[in-house]
C-alpha atoms as a PDB file:
ATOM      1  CA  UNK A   1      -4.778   3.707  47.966  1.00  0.00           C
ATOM      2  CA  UNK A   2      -7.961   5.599  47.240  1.00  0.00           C
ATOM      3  CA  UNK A   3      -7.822   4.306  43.290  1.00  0.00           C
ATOM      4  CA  UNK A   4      -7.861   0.414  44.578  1.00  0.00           C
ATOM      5  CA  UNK A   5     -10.797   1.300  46.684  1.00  0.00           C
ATOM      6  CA  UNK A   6     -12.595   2.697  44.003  1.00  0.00           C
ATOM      7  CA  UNK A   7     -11.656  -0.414  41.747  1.00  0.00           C
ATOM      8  CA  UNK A   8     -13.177  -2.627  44.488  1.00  0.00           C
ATOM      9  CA  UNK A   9     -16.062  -0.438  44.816  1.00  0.00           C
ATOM     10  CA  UNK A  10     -16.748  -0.555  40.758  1.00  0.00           C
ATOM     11  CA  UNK A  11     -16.797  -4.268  41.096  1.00  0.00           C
ATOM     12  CA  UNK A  12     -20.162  -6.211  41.633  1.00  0.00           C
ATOM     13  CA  UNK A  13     -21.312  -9.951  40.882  1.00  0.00           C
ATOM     14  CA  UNK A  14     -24.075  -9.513  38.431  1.00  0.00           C
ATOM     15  CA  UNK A  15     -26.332 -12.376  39.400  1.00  0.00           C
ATOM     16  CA  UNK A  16     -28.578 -11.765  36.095  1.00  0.00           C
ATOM     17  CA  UNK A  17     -26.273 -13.417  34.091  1.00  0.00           C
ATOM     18  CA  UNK A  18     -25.864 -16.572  33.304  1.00  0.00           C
ATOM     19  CA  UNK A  19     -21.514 -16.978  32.815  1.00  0.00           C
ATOM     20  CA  UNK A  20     -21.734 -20.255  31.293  1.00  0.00           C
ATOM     21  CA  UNK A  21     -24.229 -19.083  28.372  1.00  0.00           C
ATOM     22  CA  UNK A  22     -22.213 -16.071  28.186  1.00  0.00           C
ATOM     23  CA  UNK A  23     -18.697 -18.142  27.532  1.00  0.00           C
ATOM     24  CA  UNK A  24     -20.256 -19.630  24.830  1.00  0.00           C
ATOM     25  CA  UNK A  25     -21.709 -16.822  23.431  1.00  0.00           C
ATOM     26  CA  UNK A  26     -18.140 -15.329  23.296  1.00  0.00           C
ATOM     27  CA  UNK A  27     -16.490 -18.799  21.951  1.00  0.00           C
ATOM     28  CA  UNK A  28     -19.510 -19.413  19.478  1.00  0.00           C
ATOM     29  CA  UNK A  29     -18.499 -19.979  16.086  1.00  0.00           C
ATOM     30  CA  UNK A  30     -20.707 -18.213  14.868  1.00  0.00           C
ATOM     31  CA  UNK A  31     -22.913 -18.668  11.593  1.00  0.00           C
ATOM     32  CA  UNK A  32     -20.792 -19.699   8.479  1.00  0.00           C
ATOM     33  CA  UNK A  33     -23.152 -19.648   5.149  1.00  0.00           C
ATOM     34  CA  UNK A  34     -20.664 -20.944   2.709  1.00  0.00           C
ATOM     35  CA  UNK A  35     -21.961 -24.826   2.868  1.00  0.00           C
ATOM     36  CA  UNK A  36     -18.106 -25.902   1.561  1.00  0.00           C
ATOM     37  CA  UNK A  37     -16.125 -23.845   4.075  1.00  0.00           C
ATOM     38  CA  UNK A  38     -18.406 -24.821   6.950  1.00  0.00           C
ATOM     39  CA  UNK A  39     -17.801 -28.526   6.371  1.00  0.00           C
ATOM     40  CA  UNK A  40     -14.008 -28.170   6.182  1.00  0.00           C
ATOM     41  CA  UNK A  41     -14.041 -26.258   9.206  1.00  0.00           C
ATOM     42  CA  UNK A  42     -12.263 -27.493  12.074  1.00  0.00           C
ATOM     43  CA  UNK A  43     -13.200 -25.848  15.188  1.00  0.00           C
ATOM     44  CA  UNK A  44     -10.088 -26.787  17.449  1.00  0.00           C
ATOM     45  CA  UNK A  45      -8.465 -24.567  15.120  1.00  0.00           C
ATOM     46  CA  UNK A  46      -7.946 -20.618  14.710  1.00  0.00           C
ATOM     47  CA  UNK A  47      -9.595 -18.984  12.060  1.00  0.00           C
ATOM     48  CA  UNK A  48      -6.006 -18.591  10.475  1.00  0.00           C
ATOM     49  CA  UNK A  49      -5.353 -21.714  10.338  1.00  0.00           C
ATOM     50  CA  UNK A  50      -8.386 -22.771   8.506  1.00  0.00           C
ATOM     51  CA  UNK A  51      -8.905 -20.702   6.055  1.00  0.00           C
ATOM     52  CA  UNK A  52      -4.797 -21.232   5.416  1.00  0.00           C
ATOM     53  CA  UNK A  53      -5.190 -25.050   4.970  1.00  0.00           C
ATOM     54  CA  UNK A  54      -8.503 -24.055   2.822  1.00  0.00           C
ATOM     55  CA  UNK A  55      -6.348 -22.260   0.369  1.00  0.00           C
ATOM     56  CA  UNK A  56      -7.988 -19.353   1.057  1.00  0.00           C
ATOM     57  CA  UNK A  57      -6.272 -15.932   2.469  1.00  0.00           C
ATOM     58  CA  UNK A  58      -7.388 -14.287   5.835  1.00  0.00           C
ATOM     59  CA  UNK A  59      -6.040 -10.678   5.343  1.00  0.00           C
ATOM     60  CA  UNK A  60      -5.377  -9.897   1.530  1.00  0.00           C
ATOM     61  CA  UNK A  61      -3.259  -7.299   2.438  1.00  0.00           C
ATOM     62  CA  UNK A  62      -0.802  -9.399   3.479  1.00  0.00           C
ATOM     63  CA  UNK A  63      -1.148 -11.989   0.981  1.00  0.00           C
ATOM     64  CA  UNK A  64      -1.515  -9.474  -2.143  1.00  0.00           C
ATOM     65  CA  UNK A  65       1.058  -6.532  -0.751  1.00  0.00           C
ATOM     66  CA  UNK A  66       0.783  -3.504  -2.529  1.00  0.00           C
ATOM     67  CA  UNK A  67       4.691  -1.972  -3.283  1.00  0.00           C
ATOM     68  CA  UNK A  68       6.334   0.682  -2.123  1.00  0.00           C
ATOM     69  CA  UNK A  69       6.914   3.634  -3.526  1.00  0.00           C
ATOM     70  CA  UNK A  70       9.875   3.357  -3.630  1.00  0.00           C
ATOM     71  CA  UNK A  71       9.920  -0.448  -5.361  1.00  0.00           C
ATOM     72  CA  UNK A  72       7.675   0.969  -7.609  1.00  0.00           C
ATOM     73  CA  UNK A  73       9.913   3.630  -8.716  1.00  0.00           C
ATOM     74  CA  UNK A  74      12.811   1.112  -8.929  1.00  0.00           C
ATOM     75  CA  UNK A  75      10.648  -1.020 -11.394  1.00  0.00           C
ATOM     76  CA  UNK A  76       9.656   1.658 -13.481  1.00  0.00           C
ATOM     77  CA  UNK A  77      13.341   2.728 -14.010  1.00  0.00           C
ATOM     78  CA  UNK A  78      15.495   0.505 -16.299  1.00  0.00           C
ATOM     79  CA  UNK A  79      17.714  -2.036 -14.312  1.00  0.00           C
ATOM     80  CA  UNK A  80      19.771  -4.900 -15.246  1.00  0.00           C
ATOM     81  CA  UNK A  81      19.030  -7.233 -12.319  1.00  0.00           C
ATOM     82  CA  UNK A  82      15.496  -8.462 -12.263  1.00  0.00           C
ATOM     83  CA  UNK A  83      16.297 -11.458 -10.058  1.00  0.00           C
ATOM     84  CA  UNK A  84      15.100  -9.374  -6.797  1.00  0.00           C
ATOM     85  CA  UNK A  85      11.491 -10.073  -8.345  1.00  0.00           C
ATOM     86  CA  UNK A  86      10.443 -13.479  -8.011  1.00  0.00           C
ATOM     87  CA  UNK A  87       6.779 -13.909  -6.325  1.00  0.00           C
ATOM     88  CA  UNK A  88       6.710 -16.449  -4.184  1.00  0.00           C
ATOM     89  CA  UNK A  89       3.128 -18.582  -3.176  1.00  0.00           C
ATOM     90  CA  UNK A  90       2.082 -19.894  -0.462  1.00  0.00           C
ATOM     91  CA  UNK A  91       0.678 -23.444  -1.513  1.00  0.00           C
ATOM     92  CA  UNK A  92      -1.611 -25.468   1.468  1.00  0.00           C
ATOM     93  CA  UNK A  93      -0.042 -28.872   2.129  1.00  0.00           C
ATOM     94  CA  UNK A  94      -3.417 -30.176   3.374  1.00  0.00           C
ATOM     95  CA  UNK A  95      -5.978 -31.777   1.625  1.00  0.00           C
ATOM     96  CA  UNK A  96      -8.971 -29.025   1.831  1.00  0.00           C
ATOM     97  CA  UNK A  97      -8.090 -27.686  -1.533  1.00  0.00           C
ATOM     98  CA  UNK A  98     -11.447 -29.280  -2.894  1.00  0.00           C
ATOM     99  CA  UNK A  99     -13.108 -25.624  -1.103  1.00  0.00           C
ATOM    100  CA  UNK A 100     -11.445 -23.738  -3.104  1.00  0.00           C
ATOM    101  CA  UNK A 101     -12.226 -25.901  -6.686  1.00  0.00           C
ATOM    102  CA  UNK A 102     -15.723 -25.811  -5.092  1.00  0.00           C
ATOM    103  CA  UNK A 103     -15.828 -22.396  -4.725  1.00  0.00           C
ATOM    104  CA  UNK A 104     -14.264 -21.180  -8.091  1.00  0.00           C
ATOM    105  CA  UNK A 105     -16.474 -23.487  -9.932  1.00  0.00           C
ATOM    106  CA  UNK A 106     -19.556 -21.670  -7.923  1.00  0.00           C
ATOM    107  CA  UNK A 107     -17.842 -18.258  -8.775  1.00  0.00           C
ATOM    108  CA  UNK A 108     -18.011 -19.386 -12.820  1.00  0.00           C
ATOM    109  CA  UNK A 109     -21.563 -21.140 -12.764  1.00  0.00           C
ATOM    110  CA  UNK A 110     -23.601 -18.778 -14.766  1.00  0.00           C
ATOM    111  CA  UNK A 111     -26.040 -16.799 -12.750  1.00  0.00           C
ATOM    112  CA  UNK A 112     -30.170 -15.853 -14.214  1.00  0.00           C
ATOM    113  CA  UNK A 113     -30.692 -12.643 -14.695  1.00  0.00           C
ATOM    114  CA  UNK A 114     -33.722 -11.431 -12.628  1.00  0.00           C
ATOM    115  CA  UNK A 115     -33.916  -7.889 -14.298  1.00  0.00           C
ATOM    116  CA  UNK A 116     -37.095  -6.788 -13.547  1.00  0.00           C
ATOM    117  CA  UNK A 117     -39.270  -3.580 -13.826  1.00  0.00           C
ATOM    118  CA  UNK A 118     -41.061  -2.315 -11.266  1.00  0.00           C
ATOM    119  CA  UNK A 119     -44.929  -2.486 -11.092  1.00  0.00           C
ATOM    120  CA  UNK A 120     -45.148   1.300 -11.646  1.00  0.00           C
ATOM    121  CA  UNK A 121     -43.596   1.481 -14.531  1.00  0.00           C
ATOM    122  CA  UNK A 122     -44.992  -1.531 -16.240  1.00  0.00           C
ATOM    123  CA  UNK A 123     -48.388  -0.018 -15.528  1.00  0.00           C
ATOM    124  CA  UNK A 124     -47.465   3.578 -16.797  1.00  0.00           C
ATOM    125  CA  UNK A 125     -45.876   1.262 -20.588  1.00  0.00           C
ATOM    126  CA  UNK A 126     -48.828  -0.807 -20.576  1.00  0.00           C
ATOM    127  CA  UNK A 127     -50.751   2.489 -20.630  1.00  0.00           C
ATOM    128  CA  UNK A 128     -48.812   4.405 -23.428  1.00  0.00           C
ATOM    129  CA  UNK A 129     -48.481   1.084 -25.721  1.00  0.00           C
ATOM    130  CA  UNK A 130     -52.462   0.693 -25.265  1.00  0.00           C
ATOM    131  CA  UNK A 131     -53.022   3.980 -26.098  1.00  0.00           C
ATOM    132  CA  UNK A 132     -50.928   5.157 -28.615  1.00  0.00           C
ATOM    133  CA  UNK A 133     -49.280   1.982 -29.798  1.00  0.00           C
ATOM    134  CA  UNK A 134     -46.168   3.069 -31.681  1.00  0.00           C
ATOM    135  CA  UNK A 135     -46.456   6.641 -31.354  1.00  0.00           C
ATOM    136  CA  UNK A 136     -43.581   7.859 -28.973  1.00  0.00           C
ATOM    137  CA  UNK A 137     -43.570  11.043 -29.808  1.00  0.00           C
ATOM    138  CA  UNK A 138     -47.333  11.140 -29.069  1.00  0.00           C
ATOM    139  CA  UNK A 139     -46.691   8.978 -25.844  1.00  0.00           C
ATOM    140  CA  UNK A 140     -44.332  12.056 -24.513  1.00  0.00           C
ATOM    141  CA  UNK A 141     -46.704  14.683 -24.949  1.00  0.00           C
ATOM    142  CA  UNK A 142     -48.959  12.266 -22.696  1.00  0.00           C
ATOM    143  CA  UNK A 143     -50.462  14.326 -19.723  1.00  0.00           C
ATOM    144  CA  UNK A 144     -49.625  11.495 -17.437  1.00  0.00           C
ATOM    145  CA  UNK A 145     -46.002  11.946 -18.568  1.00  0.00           C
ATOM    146  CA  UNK A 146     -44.759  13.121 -15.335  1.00  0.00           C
ATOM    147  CA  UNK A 147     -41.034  12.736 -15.131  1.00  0.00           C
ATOM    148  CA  UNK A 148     -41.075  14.604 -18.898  1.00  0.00           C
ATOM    149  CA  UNK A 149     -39.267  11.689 -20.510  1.00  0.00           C
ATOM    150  CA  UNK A 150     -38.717  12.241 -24.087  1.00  0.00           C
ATOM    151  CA  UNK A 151     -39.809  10.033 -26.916  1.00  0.00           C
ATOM    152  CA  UNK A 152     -36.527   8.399 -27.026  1.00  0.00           C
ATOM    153  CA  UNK A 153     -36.447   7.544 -23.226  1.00  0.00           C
ATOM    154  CA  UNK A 154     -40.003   6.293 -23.395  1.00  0.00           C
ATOM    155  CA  UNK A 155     -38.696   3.838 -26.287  1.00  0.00           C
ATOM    156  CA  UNK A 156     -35.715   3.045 -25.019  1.00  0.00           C
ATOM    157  CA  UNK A 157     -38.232   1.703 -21.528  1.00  0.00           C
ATOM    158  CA  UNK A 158     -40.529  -0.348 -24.255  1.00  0.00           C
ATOM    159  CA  UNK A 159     -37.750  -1.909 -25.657  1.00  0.00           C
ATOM    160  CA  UNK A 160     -36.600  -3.014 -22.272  1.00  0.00           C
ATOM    161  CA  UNK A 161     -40.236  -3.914 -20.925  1.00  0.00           C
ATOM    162  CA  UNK A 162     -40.036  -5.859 -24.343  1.00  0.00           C
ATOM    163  CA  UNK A 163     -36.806  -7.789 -23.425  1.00  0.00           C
ATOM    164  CA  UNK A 164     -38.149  -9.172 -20.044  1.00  0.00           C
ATOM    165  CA  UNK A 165     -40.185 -12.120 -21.660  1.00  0.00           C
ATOM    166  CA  UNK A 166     -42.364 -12.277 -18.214  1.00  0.00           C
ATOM    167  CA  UNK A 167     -43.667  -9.343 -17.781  1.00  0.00           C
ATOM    168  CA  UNK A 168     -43.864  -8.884 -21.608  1.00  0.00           C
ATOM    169  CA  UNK A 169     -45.223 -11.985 -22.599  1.00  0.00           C
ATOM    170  CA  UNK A 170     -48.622 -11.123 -19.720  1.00  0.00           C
ATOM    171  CA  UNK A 171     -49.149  -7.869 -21.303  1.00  0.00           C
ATOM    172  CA  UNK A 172     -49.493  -9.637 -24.373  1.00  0.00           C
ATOM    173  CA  UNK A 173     -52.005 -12.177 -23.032  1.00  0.00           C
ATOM    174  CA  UNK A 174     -53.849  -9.639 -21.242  1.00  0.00           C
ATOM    175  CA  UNK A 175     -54.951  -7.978 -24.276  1.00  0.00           C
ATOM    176  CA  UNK A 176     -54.816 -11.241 -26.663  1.00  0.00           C
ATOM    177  CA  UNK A 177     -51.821  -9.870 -28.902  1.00  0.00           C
ATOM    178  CA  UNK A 178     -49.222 -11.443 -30.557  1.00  0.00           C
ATOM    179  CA  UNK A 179     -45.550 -10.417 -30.692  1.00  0.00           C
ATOM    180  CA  UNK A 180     -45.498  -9.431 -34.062  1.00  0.00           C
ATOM    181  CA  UNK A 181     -48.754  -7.395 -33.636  1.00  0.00           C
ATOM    182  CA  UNK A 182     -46.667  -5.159 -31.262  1.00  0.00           C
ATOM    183  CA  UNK A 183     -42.907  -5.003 -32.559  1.00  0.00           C
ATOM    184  CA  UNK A 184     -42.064  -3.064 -35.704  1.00  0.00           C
ATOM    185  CA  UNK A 185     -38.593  -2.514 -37.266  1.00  0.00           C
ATOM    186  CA  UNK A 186     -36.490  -0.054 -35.086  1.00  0.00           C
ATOM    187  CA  UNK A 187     -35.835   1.919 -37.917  1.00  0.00           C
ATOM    188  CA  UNK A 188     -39.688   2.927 -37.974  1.00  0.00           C
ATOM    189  CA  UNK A 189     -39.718   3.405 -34.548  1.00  0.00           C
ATOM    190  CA  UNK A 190     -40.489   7.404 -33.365  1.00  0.00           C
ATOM    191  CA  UNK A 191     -40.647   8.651 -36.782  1.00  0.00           C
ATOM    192  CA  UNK A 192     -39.637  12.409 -37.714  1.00  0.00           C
END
């Protein structure tokens, strides 16, 4: 009897809370950012379900299932019946299979590079190129040569810098250069 009575005892009303907020707190959704999944969502629905109908796979482990050891080893010794092997899919019979096209043809859409270098470092190229303009083996006996890069690091960084046309193209306008004033054949580049 004594461990109901302490069960009882454990149990209070919390009148701080609000239960009806709280229930749909619990039941909430919750916040989908894929535009083409969130419109095909149906919320009567388990998440199962939808993403099932979607075309689209809940737990991979179940839908891609990794072999046995065992089935491994049989497939990696010689056998003369291979009909135990056929792979089977799962095709949805609704008609949501537009999210998937959607969201294969947003996986192939080509994507802008955004490579950028960071302020630091464009201020510590700017420097060297101002100063010793082609000279890399010059620019890595620089005092202010800290992380004592070599001449073929600090080139390899100026040909980068060079290859971001933002950044590169407002050094150039910040000292009123041209492109052709700065580059020079890479076989020139840190002479011996």
């Amino acid at each position: 009897m004594t461990k109901l009575r302490k069960q009882r005892r454990k149990k209070v009303y919390r009148h701080n809370i609000n239960r009806k907020r709280l229930r749909n707190k619990i039941y909430k959704l919750g916040n989908i950012e894929c535009k083409e999944i969130k419109n095909a969502w149906e919320r009567k629905k388990s998440v199962v379900t939808n993403l099932k109908e979607m075309g689209l796979s809940y737990d991979p482990n179940k839908t891609i299932a990794i072999p046995s050891s065992r089935k491994i080893q049989a497939a990696l010794l010689p056998t003369l019946d291979e009909s135990d092997t056929e792979v089977v899919e799962d095709k949805p019979s609704s008609n949501k299979l537009h999210v998937v096209e959607a969201l294969e043809a947003d996986a192939k859409a080509p994507r802008e590079k955004k490579f950028r270098l960071p302020k630091s470092q464009i201020e510590w190229i700017t420097y060297l190129m101002k100063k010793y303009k082609k000279d890399y083996r010059a620019m890595a006996r620089d005092s202010k040569n800290y992380n004592q890069e070599t001449w073929k690091q600090i080139r390899q960084k100026i040909k980068r810098f060079k290859r971001i046309p933002e950044q590169y193209n407002k050094f150039l306008e910040e000292n009123a250069l041209q492109a052709t004033d700065t580059e020079e054949s890479d076989m020139s580049d840190g002479e011996l």
